[in-house]
Protein backbone atom coordinates (compact mmCIF):
# COMPACT_ATOMS: atom_id res chain seq x y z
CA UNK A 1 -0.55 45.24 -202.39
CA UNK A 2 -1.45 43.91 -198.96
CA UNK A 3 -0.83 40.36 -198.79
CA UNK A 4 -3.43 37.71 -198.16
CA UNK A 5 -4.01 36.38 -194.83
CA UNK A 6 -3.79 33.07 -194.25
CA UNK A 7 -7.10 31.16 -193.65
CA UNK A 8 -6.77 29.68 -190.21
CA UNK A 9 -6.73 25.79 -189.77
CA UNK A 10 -9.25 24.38 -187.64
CA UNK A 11 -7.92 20.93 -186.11
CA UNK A 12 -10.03 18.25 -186.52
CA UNK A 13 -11.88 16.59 -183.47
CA UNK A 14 -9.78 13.09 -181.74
CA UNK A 15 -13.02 11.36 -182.16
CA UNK A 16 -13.33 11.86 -186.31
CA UNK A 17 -9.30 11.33 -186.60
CA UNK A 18 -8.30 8.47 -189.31
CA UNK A 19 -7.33 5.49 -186.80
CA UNK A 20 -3.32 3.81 -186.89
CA UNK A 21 -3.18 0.65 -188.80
CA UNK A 22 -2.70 -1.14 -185.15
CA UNK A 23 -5.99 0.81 -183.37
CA UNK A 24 -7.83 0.07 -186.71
CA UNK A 25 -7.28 -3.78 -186.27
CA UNK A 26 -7.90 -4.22 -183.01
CA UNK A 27 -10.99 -2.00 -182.57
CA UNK A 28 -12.81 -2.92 -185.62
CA UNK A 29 -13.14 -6.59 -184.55
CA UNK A 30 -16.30 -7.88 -182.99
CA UNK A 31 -16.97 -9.60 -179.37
CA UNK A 32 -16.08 -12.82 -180.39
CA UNK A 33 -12.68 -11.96 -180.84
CA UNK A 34 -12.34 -10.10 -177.17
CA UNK A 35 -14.49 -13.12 -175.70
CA UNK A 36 -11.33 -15.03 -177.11
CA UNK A 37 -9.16 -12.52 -175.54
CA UNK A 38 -10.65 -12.65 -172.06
CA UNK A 39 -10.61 -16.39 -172.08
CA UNK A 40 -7.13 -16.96 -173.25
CA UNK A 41 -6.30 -14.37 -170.44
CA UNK A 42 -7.90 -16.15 -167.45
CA UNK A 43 -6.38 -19.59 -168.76
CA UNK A 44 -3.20 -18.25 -168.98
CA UNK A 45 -3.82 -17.07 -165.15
CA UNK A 46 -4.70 -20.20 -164.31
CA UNK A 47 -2.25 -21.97 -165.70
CA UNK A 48 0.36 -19.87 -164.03
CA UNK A 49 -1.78 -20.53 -160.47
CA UNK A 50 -1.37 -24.33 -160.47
CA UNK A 51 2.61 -24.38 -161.93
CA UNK A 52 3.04 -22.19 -159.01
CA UNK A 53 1.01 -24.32 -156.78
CA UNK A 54 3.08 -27.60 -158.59
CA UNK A 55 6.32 -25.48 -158.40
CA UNK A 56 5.86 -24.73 -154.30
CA UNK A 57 5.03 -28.50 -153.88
CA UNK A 58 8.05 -29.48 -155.40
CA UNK A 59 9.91 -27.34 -153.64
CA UNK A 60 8.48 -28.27 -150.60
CA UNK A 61 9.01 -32.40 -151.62
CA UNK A 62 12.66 -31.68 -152.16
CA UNK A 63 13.26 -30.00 -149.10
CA UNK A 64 10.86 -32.03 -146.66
CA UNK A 65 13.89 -34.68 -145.59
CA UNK A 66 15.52 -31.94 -144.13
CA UNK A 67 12.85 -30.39 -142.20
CA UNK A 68 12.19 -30.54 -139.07
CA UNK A 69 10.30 -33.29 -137.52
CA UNK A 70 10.84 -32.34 -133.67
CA UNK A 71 12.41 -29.35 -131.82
CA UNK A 72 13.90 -29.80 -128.69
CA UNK A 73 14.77 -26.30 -127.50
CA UNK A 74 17.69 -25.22 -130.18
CA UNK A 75 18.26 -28.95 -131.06
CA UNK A 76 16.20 -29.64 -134.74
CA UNK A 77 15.07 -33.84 -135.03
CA UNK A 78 14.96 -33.83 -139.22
CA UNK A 79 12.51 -35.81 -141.14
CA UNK A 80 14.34 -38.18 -142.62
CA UNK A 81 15.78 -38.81 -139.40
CA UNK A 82 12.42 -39.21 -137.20
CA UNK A 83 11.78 -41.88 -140.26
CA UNK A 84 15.10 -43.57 -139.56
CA UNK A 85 14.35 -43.96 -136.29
CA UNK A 86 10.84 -45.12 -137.22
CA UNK A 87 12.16 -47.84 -138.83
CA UNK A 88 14.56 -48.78 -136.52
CA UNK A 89 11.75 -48.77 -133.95
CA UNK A 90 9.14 -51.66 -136.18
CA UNK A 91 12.38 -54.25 -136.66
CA UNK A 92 13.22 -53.58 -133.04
CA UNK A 93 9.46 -54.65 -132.18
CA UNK A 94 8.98 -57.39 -135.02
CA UNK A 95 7.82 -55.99 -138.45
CA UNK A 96 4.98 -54.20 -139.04
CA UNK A 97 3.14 -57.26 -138.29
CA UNK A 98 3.11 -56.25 -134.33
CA UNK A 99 1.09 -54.40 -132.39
CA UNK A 100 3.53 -51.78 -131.11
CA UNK A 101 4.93 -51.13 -134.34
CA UNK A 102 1.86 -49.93 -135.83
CA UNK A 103 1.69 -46.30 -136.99
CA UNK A 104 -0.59 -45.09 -134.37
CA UNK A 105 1.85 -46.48 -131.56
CA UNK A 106 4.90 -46.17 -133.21
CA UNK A 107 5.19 -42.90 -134.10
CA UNK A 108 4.19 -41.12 -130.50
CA UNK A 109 6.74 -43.89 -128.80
CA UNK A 110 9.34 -42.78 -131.12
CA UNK A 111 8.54 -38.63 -130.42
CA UNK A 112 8.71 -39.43 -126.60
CA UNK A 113 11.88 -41.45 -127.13
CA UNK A 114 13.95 -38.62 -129.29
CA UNK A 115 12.91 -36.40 -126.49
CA UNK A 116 13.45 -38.45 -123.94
CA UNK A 117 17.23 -38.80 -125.39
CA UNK A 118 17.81 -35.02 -125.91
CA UNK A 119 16.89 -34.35 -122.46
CA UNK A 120 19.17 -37.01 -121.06
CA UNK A 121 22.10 -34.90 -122.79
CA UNK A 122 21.06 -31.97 -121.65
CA UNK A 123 20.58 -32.88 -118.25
CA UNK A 124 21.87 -36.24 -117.06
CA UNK A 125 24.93 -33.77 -115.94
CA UNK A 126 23.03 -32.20 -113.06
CA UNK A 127 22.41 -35.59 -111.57
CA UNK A 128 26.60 -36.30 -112.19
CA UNK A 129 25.61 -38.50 -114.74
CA UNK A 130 28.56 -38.45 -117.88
CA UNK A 131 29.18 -41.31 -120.82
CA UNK A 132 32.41 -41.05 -122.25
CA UNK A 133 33.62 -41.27 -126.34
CA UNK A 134 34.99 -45.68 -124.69
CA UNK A 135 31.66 -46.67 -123.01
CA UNK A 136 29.73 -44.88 -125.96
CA UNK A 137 31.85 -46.60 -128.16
CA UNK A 138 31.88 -49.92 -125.70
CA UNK A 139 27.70 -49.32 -126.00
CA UNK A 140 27.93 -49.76 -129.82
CA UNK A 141 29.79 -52.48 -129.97
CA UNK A 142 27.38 -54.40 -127.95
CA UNK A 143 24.51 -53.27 -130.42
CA UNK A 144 27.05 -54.44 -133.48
CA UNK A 145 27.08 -58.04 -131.33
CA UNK A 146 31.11 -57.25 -131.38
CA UNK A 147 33.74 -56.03 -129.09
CA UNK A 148 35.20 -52.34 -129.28
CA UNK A 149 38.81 -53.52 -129.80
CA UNK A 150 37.57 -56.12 -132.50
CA UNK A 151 39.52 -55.94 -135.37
CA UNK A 152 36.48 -55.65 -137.67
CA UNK A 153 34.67 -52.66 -135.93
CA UNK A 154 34.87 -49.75 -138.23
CA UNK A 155 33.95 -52.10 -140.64
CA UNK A 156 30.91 -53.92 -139.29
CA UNK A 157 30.47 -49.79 -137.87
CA UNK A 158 30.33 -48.03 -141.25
CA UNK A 159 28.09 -51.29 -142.61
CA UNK A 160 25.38 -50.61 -139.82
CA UNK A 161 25.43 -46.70 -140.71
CA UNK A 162 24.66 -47.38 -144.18
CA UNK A 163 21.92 -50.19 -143.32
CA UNK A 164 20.64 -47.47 -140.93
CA UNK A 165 20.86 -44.15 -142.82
CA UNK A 166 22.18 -42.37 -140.10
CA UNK A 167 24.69 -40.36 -139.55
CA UNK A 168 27.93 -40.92 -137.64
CA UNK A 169 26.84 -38.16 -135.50
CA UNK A 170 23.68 -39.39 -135.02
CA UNK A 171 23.98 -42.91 -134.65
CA UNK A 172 26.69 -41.57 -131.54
CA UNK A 173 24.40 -39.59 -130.06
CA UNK A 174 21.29 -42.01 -129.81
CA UNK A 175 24.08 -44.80 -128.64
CA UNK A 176 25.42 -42.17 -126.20
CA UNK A 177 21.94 -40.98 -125.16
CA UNK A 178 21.10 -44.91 -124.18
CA UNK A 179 24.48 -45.17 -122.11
CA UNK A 180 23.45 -41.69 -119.93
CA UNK A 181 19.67 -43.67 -119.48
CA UNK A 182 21.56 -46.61 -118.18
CA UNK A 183 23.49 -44.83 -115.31
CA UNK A 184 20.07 -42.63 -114.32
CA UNK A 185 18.16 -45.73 -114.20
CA UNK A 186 21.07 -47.09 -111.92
CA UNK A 187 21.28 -43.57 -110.24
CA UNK A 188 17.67 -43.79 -109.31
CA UNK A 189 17.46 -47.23 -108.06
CA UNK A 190 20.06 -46.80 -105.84
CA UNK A 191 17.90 -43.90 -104.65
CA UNK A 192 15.23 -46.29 -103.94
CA UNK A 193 14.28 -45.73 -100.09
CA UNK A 194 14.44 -49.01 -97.99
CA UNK A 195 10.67 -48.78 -96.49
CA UNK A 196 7.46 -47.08 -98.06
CA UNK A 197 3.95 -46.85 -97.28
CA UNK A 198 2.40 -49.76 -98.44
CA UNK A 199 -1.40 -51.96 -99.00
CA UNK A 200 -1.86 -55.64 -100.19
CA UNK A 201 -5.31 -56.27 -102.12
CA UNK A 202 -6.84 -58.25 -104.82
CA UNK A 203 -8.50 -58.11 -108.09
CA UNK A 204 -10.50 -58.79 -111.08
CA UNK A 205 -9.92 -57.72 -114.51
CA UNK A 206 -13.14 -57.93 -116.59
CA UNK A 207 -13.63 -56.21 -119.91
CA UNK A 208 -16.27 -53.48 -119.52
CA UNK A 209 -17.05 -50.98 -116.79
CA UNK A 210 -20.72 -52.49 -116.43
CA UNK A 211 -19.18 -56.36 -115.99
CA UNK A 212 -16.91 -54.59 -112.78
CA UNK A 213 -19.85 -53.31 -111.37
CA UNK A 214 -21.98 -56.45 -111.44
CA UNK A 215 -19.54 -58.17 -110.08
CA UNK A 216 -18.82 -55.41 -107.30
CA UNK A 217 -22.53 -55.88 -106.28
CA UNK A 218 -21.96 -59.62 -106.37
CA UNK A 219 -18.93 -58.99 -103.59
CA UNK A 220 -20.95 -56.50 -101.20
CA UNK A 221 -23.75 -58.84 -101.46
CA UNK A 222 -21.65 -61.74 -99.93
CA UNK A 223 -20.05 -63.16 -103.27
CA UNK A 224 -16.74 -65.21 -102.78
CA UNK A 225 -13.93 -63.00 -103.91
CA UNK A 226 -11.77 -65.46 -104.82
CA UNK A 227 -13.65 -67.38 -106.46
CA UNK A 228 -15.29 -64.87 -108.81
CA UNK A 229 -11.29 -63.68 -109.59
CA UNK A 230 -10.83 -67.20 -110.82
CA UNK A 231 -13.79 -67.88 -112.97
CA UNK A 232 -13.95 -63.94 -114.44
CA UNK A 233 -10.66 -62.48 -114.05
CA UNK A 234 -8.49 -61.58 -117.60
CA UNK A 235 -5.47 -61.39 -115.47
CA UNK A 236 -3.58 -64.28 -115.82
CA UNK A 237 -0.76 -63.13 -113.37
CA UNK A 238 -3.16 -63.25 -110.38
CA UNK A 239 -6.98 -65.29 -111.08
CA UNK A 240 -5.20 -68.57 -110.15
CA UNK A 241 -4.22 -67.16 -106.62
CA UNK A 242 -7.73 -65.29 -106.33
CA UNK A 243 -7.12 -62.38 -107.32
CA UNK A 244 -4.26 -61.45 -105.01
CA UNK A 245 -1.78 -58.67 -105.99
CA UNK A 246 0.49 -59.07 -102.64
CA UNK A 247 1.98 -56.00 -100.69
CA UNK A 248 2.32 -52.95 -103.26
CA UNK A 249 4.56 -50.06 -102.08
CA UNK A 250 3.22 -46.14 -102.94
CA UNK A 251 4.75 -45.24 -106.40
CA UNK A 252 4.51 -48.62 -108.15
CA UNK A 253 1.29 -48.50 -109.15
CA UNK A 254 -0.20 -45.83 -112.05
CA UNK A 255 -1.20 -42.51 -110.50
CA UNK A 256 -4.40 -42.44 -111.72
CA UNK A 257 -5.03 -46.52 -109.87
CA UNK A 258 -2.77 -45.46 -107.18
CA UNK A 259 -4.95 -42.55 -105.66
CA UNK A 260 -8.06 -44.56 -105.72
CA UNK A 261 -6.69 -47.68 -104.23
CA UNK A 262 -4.44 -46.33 -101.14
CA UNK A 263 -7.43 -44.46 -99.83
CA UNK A 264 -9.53 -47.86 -99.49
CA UNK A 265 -9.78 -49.22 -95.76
CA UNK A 266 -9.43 -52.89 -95.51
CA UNK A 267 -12.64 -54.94 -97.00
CA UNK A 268 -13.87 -51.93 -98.95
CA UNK A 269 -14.45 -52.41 -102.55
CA UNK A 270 -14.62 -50.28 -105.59
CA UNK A 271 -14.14 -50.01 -109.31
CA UNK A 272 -11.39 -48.65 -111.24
CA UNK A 273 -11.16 -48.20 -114.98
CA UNK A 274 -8.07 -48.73 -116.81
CA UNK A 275 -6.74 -49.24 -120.31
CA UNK A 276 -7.09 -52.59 -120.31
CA UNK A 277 -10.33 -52.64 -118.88
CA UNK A 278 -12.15 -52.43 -115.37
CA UNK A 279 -10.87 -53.36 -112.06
CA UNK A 280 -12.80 -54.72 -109.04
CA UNK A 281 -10.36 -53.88 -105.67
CA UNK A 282 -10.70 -55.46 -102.54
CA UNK A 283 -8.73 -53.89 -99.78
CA UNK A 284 -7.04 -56.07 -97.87
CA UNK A 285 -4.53 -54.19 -94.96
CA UNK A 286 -2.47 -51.07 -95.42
CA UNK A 287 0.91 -50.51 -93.73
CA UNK A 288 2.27 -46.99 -93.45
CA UNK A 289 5.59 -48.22 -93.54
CA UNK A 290 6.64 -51.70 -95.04
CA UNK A 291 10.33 -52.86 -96.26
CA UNK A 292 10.52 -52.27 -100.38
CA UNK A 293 10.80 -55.68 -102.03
CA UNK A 294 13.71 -56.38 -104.15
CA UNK A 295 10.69 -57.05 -107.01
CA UNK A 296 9.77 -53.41 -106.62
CA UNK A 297 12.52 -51.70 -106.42
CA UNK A 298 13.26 -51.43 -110.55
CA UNK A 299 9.42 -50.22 -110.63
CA UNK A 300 9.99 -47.44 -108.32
CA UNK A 301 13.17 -46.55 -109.57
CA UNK A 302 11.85 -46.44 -113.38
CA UNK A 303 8.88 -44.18 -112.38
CA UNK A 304 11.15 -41.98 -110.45
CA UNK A 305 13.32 -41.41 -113.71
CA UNK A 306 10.07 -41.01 -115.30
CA UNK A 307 8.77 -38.47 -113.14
CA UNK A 308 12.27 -36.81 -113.63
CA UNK A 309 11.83 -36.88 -117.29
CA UNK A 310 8.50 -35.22 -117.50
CA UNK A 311 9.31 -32.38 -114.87
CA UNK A 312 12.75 -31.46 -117.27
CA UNK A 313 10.00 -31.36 -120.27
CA UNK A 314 8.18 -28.79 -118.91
CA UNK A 315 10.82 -26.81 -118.47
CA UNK A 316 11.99 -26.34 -122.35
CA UNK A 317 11.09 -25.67 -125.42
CA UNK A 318 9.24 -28.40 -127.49
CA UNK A 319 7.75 -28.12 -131.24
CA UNK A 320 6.26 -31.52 -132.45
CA UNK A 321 5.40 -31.33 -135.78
CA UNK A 322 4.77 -35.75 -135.56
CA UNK A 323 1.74 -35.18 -133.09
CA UNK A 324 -0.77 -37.40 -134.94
CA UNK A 325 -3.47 -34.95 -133.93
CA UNK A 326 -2.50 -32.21 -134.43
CA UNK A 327 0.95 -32.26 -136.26
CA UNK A 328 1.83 -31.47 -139.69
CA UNK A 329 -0.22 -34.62 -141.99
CA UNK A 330 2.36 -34.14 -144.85
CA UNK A 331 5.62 -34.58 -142.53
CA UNK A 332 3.93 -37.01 -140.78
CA UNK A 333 2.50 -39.05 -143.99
CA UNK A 334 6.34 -38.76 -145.41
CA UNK A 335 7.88 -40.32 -142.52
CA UNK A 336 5.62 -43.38 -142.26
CA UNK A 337 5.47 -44.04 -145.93
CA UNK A 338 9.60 -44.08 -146.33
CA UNK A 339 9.98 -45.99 -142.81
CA UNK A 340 7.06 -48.50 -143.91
CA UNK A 341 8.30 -48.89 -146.90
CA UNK A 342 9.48 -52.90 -147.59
């Protein structure tokens, strides 16, 4: 007999297929339950968002000491040692009672003076200007109130390092630094030329731009110099005596005074405005060439050295991360805060 043929299965559609035991749990339940889901999703995101954010901050706490605060070309100023210095900088000026150690002083005068010492290493040589290991040593001796062959050196030395928290290397290199300033202050003095071009005049200090120029107009209308000087000035170094500044040599005074006052002819009178306030200048007489006054000669010499220091800072590399205006707040809030601290 012919056997029967199989009748031929026909496979059931996916969409009418009994579900798992998993698939039947999880799509059977209603939109609560994925609400729940979506939720616990997004605060588990979340939560994972601010530990990284805490995580990266803590990083970034631990390694902030060692950051750095200023570059000077390859050399790197660290954080915690810009706040040394900081700190070193108020006692030096009084506490934080003073003026000049206030943050918004304090802080700029200590950038200018790190680079101001990095560039005297780098290039006090070219003006064959060299300290050596005994008058760096001799130098910190002097700051330790002590001699270098004193028995008790290292000692008071190592104390002064700890009270400090600098580093040996450091602390030699800042002492070394002032040493090489020293001999180019010297260097420049002696450089000091014997005559310069010179003008003698007289002043008045007064508080506000608009006080200078009423006063101005009292002057070109007749007023008594002198006497105005002594009943208006705020300059105590010259109202008694009228308001004369004596003979002034070219390169003692500011730049920005300097070009407006040498271009006066005598008796003229004008207004300058300063940082201390406004200035009423009388010419008095101009000489192109006049001997240089012992008096002046540490002026000139010290705005020589400055003019020296400024030309080598445009010449290298320079990342300050402690500009108050534009620097970084967090370095800059870290070093204050730990150098502040009582």
């Amino acid at each position: 007999m012919p056997k029967k043929r199989r009748q031929a299965k026909i496979p059931t559609p996916a969409w009418e297929r009994p579900r798992g035991a998993l698939g039947s749990r999880i799509l059977g339940r209603g939109g609560q339950f994925y609400g729940a889901v979506v939720v616990g999703l997004l605060v588990a995101v979340a939560l994972g968002v601010v530990g990284y954010a805490f995580g990266n901050d803590y990083i970034e706490k631990q390694r902030r000491p060692g950051s750095t605060a200023i570059q000077v070309e390859d050399t790197h100023f660290r954080l915690d040692y810009f706040s040394n210095r900081l700190k070193m900088y108020v006692g030096q000026f009084g506490g934080q009672g003073s003026d000049a150690a206030q943050p918004a002083t304090a802080v700029p005068a200590v950038v200018d003076l790190l680079i101001e010492e990095e560039i005297v290493r780098r290039f006090a040589s070219e003006m064959d200007v060299e300290a050596t290991e005994e008058e760096t040593k001799q130098a910190i001796a002097s700051r330790l109130g002590i001699t270098a062959d004193d028995a008790t050196f290292d000692v008071v030395y190592q104390q002064e390092l700890s009270r400090s928290g600098i580093s040996e290397q450091d602390y030699q290199g800042m002492v070394r630094a002032s040493v090489l300033i020293d001999k180019l202050r010297t260097k420049f003095l002696e450089k000091v030329p014997p005559s310069a071009e010179s003008v003698r005049f007289r002043q008045i200090l007064v508080g506000t731009d608009a006080a200078a120029q009423e006063i101005r107009g009292a002057i070109e209308a007749g007023g008594d110099f002198a006497a105005l000087a002594k009943e208006k000035s705020l300059d105590t170094q010259t109202k008694d005596s009228g308001g004369e500044a004596g003979w002034v040599p070219r390169g003692v005074l500011g730049a920005s005074v300097e070009e407006l006052v040498f271009v006066l002819e005598p008796n003229e009178v004008t207004t300058i405005p300063t940082a201390q306030g406004s200035l009423v200048i009388q010419m008095l007489e101009k000489a192109p060439s006049r001997a240089v006054e012992d008096d002046d000669k540490a002026p000139l010499a010290e705005r020589a050295f400055a003019k020296w220091v400024e030309e080598k800072k445009g010449s290298i590399v320079l990342v300050n991360n402690m500009d108050l205006s534009a620097g970084d707040s967090k370095k800059i809030e870290w070093a204050v805060s730990r150098a502040y601290q009582s």
